[in-house]
Protein backbone atom coordinates (compact mmCIF):
# COMPACT_ATOMS: atom_id res chain seq x y z
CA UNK A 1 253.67 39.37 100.13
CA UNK A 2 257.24 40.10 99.47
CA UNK A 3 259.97 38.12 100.85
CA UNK A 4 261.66 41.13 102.05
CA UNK A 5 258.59 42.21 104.22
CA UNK A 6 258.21 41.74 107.44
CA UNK A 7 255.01 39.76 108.24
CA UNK A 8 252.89 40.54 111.15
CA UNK A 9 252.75 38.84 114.14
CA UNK A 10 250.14 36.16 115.04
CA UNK A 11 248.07 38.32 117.28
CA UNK A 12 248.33 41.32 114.96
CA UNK A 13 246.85 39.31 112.19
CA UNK A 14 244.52 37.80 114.24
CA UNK A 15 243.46 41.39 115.19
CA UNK A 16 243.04 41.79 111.19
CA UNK A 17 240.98 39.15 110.66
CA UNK A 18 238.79 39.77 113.52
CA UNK A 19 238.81 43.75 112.38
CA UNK A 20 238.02 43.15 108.76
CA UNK A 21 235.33 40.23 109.55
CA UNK A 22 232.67 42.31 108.46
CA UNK A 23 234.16 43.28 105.12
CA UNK A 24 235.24 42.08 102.23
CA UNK A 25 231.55 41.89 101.02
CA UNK A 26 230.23 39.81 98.22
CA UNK A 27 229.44 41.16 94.84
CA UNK A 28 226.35 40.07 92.57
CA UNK A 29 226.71 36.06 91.97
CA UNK A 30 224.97 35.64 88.80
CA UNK A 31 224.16 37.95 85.47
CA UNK A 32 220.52 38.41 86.74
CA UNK A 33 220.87 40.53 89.29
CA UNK A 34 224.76 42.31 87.98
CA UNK A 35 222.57 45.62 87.10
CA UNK A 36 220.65 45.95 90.04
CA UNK A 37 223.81 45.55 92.54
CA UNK A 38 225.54 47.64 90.44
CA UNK A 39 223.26 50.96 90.82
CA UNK A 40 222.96 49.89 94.52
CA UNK A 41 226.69 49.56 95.36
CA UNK A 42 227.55 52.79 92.83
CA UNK A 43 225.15 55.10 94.78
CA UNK A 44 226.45 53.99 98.48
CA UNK A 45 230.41 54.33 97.12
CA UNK A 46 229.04 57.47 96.37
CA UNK A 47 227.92 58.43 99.89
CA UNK A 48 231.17 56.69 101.90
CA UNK A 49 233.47 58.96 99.69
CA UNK A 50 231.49 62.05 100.28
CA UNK A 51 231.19 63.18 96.87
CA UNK A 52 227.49 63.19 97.27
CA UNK A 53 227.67 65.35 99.83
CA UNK A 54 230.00 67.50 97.71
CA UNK A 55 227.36 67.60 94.89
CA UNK A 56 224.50 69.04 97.30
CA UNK A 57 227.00 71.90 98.94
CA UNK A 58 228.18 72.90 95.45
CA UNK A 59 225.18 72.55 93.49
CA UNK A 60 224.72 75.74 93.35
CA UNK A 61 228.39 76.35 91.66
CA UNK A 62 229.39 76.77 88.32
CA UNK A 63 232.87 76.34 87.63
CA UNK A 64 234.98 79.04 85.56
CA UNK A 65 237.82 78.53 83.25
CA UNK A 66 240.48 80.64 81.85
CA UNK A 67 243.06 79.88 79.01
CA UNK A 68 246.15 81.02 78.28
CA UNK A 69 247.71 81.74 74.61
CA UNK A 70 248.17 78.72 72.41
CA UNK A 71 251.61 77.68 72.41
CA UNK A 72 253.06 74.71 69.72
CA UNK A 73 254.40 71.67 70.28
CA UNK A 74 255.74 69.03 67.29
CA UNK A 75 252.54 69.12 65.44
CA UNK A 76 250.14 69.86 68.38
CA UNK A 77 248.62 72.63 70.07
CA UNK A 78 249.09 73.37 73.53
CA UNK A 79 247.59 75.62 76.29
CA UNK A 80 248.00 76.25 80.12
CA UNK A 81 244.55 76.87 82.34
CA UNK A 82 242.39 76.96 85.21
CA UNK A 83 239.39 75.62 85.95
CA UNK A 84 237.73 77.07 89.78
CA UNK A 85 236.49 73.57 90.64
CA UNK A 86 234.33 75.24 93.96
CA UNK A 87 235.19 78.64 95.26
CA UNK A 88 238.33 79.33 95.84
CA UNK A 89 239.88 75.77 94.46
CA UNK A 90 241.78 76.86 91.58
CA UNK A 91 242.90 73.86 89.60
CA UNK A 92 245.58 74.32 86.90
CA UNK A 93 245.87 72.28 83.71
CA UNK A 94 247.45 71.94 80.20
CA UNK A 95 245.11 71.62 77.66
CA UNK A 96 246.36 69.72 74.38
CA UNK A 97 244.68 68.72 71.36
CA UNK A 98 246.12 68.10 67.52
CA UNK A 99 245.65 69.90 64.43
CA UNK A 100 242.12 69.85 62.39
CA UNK A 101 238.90 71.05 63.30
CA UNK A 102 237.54 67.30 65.03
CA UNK A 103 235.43 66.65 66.56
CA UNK A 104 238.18 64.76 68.62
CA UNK A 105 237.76 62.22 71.56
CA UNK A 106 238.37 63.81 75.32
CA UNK A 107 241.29 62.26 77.34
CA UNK A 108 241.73 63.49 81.07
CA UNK A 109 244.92 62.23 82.58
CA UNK A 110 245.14 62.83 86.69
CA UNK A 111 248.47 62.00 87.84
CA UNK A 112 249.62 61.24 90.85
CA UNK A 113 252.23 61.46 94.12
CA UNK A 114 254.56 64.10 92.55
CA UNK A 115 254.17 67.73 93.01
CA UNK A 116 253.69 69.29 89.32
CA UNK A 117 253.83 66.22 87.73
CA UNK A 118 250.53 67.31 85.66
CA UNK A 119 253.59 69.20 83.94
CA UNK A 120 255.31 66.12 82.73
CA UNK A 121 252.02 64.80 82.23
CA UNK A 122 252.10 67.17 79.15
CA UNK A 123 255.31 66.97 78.20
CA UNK A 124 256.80 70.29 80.12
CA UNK A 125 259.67 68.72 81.94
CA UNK A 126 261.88 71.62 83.50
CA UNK A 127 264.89 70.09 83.91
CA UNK A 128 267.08 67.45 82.10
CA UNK A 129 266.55 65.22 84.72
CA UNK A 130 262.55 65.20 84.56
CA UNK A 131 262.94 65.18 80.90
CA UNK A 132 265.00 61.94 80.83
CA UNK A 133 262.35 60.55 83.18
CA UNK A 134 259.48 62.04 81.44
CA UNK A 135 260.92 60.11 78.21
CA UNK A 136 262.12 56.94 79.94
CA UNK A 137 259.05 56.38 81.67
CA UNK A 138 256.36 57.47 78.86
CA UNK A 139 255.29 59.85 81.48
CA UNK A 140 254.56 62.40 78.96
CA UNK A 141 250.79 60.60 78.82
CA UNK A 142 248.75 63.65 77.92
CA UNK A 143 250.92 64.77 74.78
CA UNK A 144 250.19 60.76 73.67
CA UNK A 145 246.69 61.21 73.74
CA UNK A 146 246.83 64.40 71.80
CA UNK A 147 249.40 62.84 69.25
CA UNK A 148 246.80 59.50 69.59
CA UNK A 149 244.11 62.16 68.03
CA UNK A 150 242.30 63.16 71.38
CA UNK A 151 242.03 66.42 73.24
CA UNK A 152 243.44 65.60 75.91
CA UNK A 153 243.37 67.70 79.33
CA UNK A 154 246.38 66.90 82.22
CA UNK A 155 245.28 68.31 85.45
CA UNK A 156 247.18 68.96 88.66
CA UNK A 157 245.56 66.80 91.67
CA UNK A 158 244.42 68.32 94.35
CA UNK A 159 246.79 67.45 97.76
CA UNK A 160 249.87 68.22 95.68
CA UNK A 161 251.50 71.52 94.21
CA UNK A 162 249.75 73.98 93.68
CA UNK A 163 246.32 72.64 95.05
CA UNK A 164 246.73 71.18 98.36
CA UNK A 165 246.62 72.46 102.19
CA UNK A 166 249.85 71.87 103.64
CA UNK A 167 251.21 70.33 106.54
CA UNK A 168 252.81 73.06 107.95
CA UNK A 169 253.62 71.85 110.84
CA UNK A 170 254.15 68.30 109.77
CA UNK A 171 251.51 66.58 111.75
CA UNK A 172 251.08 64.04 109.20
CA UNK A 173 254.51 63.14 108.35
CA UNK A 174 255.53 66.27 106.33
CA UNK A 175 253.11 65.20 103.70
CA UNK A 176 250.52 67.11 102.15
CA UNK A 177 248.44 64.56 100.42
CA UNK A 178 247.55 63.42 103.96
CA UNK A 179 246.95 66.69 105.12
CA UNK A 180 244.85 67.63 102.40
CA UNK A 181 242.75 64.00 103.44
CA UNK A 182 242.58 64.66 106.88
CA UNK A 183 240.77 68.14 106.76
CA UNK A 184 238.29 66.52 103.92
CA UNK A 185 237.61 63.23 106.55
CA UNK A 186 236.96 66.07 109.26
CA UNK A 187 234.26 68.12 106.53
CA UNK A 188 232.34 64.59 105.79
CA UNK A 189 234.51 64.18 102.19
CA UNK A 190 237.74 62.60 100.90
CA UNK A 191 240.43 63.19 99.10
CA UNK A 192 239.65 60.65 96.28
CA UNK A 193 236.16 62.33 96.20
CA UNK A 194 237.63 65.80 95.60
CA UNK A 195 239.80 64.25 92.56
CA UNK A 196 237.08 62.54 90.96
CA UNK A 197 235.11 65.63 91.54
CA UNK A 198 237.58 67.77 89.65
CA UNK A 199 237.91 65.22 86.87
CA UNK A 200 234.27 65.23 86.39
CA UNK A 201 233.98 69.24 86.41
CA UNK A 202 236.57 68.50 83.40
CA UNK A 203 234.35 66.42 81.44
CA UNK A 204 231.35 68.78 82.01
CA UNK A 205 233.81 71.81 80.57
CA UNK A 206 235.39 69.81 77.93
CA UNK A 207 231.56 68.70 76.46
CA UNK A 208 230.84 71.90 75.81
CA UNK A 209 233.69 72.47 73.31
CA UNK A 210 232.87 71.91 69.80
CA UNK A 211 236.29 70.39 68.92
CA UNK A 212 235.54 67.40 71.68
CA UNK A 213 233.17 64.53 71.11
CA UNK A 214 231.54 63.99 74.58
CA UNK A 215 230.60 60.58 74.08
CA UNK A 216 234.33 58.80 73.62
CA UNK A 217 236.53 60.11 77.07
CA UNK A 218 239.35 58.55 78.32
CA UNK A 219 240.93 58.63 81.58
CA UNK A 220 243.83 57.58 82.58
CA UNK A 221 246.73 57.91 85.16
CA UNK A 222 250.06 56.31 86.38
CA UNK A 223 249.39 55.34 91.14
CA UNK A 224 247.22 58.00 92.87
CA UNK A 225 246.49 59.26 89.44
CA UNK A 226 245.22 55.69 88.61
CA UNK A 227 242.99 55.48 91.77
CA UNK A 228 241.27 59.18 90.58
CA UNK A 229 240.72 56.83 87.17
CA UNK A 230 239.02 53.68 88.44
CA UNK A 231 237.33 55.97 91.06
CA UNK A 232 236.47 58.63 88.38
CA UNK A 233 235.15 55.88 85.84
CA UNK A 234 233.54 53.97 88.24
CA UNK A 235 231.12 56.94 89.25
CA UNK A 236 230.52 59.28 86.14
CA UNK A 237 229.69 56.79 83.46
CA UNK A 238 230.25 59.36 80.80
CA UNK A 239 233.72 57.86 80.60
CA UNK A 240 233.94 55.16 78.07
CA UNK A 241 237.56 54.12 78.65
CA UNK A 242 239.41 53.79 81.92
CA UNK A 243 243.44 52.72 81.90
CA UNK A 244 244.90 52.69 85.55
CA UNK A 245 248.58 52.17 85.50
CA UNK A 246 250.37 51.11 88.12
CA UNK A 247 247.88 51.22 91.39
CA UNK A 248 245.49 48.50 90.68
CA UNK A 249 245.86 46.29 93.79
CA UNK A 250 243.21 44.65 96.66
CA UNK A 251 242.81 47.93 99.15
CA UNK A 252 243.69 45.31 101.94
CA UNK A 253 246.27 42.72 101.01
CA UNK A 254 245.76 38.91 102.39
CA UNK A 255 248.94 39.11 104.88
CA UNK A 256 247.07 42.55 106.37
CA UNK A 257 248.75 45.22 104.26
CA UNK A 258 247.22 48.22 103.56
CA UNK A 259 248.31 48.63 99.45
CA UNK A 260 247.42 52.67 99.23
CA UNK A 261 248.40 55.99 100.29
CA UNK A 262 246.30 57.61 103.13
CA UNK A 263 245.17 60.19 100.59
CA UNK A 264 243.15 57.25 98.72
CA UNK A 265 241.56 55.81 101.79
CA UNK A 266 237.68 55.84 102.04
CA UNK A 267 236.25 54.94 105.49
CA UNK A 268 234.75 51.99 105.74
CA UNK A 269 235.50 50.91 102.59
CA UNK A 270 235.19 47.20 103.41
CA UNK A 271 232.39 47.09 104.40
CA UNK A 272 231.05 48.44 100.51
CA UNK A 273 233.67 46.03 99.16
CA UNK A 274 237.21 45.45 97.13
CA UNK A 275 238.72 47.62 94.23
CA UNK A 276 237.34 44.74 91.81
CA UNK A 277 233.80 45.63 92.87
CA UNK A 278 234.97 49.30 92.07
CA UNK A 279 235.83 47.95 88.49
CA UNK A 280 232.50 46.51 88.51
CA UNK A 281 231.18 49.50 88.52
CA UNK A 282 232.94 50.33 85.25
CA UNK A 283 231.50 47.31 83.19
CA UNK A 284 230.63 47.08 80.31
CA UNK A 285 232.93 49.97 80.05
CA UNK A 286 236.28 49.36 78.90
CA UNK A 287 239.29 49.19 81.51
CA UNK A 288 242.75 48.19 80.57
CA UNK A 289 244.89 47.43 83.94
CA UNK A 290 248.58 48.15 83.77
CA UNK A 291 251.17 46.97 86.06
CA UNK A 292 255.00 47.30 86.19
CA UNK A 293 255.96 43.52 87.21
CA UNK A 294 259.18 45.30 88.97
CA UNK A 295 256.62 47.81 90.80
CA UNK A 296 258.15 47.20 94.53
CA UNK A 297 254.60 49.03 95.87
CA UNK A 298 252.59 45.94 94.73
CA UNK A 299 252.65 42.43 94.88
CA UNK A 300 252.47 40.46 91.77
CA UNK A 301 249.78 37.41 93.31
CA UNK A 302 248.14 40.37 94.98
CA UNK A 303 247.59 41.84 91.73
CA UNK A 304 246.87 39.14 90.05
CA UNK A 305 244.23 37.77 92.76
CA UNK A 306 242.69 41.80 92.13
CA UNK A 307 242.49 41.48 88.40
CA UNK A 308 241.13 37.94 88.79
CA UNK A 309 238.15 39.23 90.12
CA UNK A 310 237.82 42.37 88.37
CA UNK A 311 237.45 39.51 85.48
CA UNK A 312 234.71 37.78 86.59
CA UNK A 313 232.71 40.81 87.32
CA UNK A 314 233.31 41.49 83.51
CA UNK A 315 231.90 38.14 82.78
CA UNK A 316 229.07 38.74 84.79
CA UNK A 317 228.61 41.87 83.01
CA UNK A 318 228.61 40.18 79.68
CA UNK A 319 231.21 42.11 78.43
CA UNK A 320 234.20 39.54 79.39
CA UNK A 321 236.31 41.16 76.48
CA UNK A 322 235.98 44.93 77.51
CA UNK A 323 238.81 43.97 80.55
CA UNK A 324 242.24 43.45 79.78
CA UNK A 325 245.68 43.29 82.14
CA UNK A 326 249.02 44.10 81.06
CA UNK A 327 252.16 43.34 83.02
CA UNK A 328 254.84 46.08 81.96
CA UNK A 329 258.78 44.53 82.70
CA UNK A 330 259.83 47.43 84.43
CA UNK A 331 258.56 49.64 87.41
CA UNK A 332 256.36 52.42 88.69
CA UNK A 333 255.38 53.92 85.46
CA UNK A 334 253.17 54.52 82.42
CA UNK A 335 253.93 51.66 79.19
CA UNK A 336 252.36 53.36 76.34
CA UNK A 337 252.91 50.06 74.56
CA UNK A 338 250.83 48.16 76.14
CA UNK A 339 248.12 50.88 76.70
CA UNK A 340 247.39 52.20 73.30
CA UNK A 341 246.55 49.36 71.28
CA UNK A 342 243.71 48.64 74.12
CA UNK A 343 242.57 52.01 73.58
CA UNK A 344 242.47 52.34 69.91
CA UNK A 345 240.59 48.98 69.95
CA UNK A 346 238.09 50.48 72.59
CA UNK A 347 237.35 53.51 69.97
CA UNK A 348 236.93 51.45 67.48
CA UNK A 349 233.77 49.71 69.59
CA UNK A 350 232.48 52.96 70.10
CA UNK A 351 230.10 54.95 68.18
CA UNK A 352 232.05 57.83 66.25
C-alpha cells in the first residue's frame, strides 16, 4: 500500500476480512490436475461475467462490417471501420496492416479509460498535445504492430466515445464507463464481458481475411484496455499472445483496496478467484506483463505478489518460460521496448 494512502480502520478491515472469507479460492496444486481446473474455472468465469449468456441471446447474430477508403501512412496502409457487434452496437475501428500480400499475424489492441483513444491507438492524434503524448508514451500501439508486420485492428471500447450509454444525469459520478456497467449488471452481463465479446467478434472477422493468419493473434492494451486482454485471452484461446500493460494487479489488494475501475468489476469474482488464476487460464499461452514502476494506480509489492502467482500457475502449466514481467521506469503507459522483443520471441515459437 502506498505511504500516502490512507489505511482503513480496524473494524473496516475486519469487515474485509470477514466479507472476503469465502474468496480468494485456491487454484490447481499440482501439474496433474492444472488441465482439468482449468476448463472448470474457464467455463464458470464465463458464466459470472455473463458472456455466456451473451453468446445464447446473440447466437443468432452475425456481425457486419464496413470499410472505408485506404488511406497511407509511412509505409503502411490504413483504414477506418465498423463492425455491428449485436444490433444496434456499432463499434468503430482503424484497421492497419503493412505492405505485401501476407499472410500477416492479427493484432487487436483495446484501449482503455480515454474517450477516442482507439484513435491514438493508431496513430491519429488530433491535436499537438495528443500527438506529443501519443509519441511520448508509445501509445501509438496499433501502428507498432502493423510496422512489427501484423494486421493489426485498434478498436474503440465500448463505455467510452462513441460506444457507451451515458450518464446523463450523472448518477454514477458523471462517468460513463460505470454507466455503461450498471445497465449490463441489471441485463445479467458486464462490461468486461461486452469488451471481450467485441474483441472476439474481431478475431472471427479478421480470420476470414486472406491477408491474416488466424492462428498467430495478439492482443494487447495499456489499463482497462489491458483487463479486455487478460480477460479476452483468458476466454477465446484463439489468441496466442496476450501483453497487458499497465493494469495487471490482485482485483482486491491485501490492505482492502479495490485495484480496478467499476467498469472491470465481475460479481462475485472472489469467490471464482484472483487475476493470476485469470492468467492461468492463458497458459501455455504466452503473456508478457507490463508495469510502469511510477504507475501511482498500482502498488509495486501488490504487483509483484500478482505476477508471483501468475508464475507459478505457468510452472504448473509446464510452460514456466511462456510468462514474463517487465517493470517500465516511468508511468501509466505502453513501453514498446520492453514489449516487442517478448512478442517477436513468442512468433518465433509459433507455427508460421
Amino acid at each position: 500500500m502506498r505511504e500516502d494512502a490512507p489505511a482503513y480502520s480496524g473494524s473496516v478491515l475486519r469487515y474485509l476480512d470477514r466479507l472476503y472469507a469465502h474468496g480468494r479460492q485456491a487454484g490447481p496444486d499440482q501439474a496433474e490436475n492444472f488441465r482439468t481446473w482449468q476448463g472448470e474455472a474457464r467455463e464458470r468465469l464465463r458464466r459470472l461475467m455473463g458472456l455466456d449468456r451473451m453468446g445464447r441471446e446473440l447466437a443468432g447474430w452475425r456481425p457486419t462490417v464496413e470499410l472505408g477508403d485506404a488511406e497511407p501512412l509511412d509505409g503502411l496502409i490504413r483504414r477506418c471501420g465498423h463492425i455491428e457487434a449485436e444490433p444496434d452496437v456499432r463499434v468503430p475501428f482503424w484497421l492497419l496492416r503493412p505492405a505485401g500480400d501476407g499472410p500477416f499475424p492479427l493484432a487487436i489492441t483495446p484501449h482503455g479509460h480515454g474517450d477516442g483513444d482507439y484513435d491514438m491507438y493508431a496513430g491519429v492524434a488530433g491535436d499537438e498535445a495528443r500527438r506529443r503524448r501519443m509519441v511520448e508514451e508509445d501509445r501509438d500501439v496499433a501502428a507498432q504492430a502493423a510496422r512489427e508486420g501484423f494486421v493489426a485492428i485498434a478498436p474503440a471500447t465500448r463505455g467510452f466515445l462513441p460506444v457507451k450509454v451515458p450518464d446523463r444525469k450523472g448518477r454514477h459520478g458523471d462517468r460513463d464507463c460505470r454507466s455503461q456497467q450498471m445497465h449490463c449488471l441489471a441485463a445479467g452481463r458486464t462490461a468486461l464481458a461486452e469488451r471481450v465479446w467485441d474483441v472476439q467478434r474481431l478475431i472471427d472477422w479478421a480470420g476470414g481475411l486472406g491477408e491474416v493468419h488466424g492462428g498467430r493473434v495478439l492482443v494487447t492494451g495499456n489499463s482497462g484496455g489491458g483487463m479486455v486482454t487478460t480477460y479476452a485471452a483468458a476466454m477465446d484461446p484463439r489468441i496466442g499472445i496476450a501483453v497487458p500493460s499497465c493494469s495487471f494487479a490482485p482485483l482486491v489488494s491485501l490492505a482492502g483496496d479495490l485495484h480496478h475501475c467499476d467498469c472491470n468489476m465481475i460479481p462475485g469474482i472472489l469467490r471464482w478467484g484472483e487475476i493470476w488464476h485469470v492468467a492461468g487460464l492463458i497458459a501455455p499461452r504466452h503473456l508478457c506483463v507490463v508495469t510502469g514502476r511510477e504507475d501511482p494506480l498500482f502498488d509495486p509489492p501488490e504487483v509483484d505478489r500478482a505476477t508471483a502467482k501468475a508464475r507459478e500457475l505457468y510452472a504448473l502449466a509446464g510452460t514456466p518460460g511462456r510468462f514474463e514481467h517487465h517493470w517500465g521506469p516511468a508511468g501509466h503507459r505502453f513501453y514498446k521496448d520492453l514489449m516487442w522483443p517478448f512478442v517477436r520471441r513468442a512468433l518465433a515459437e509459433m507455427p508460421a
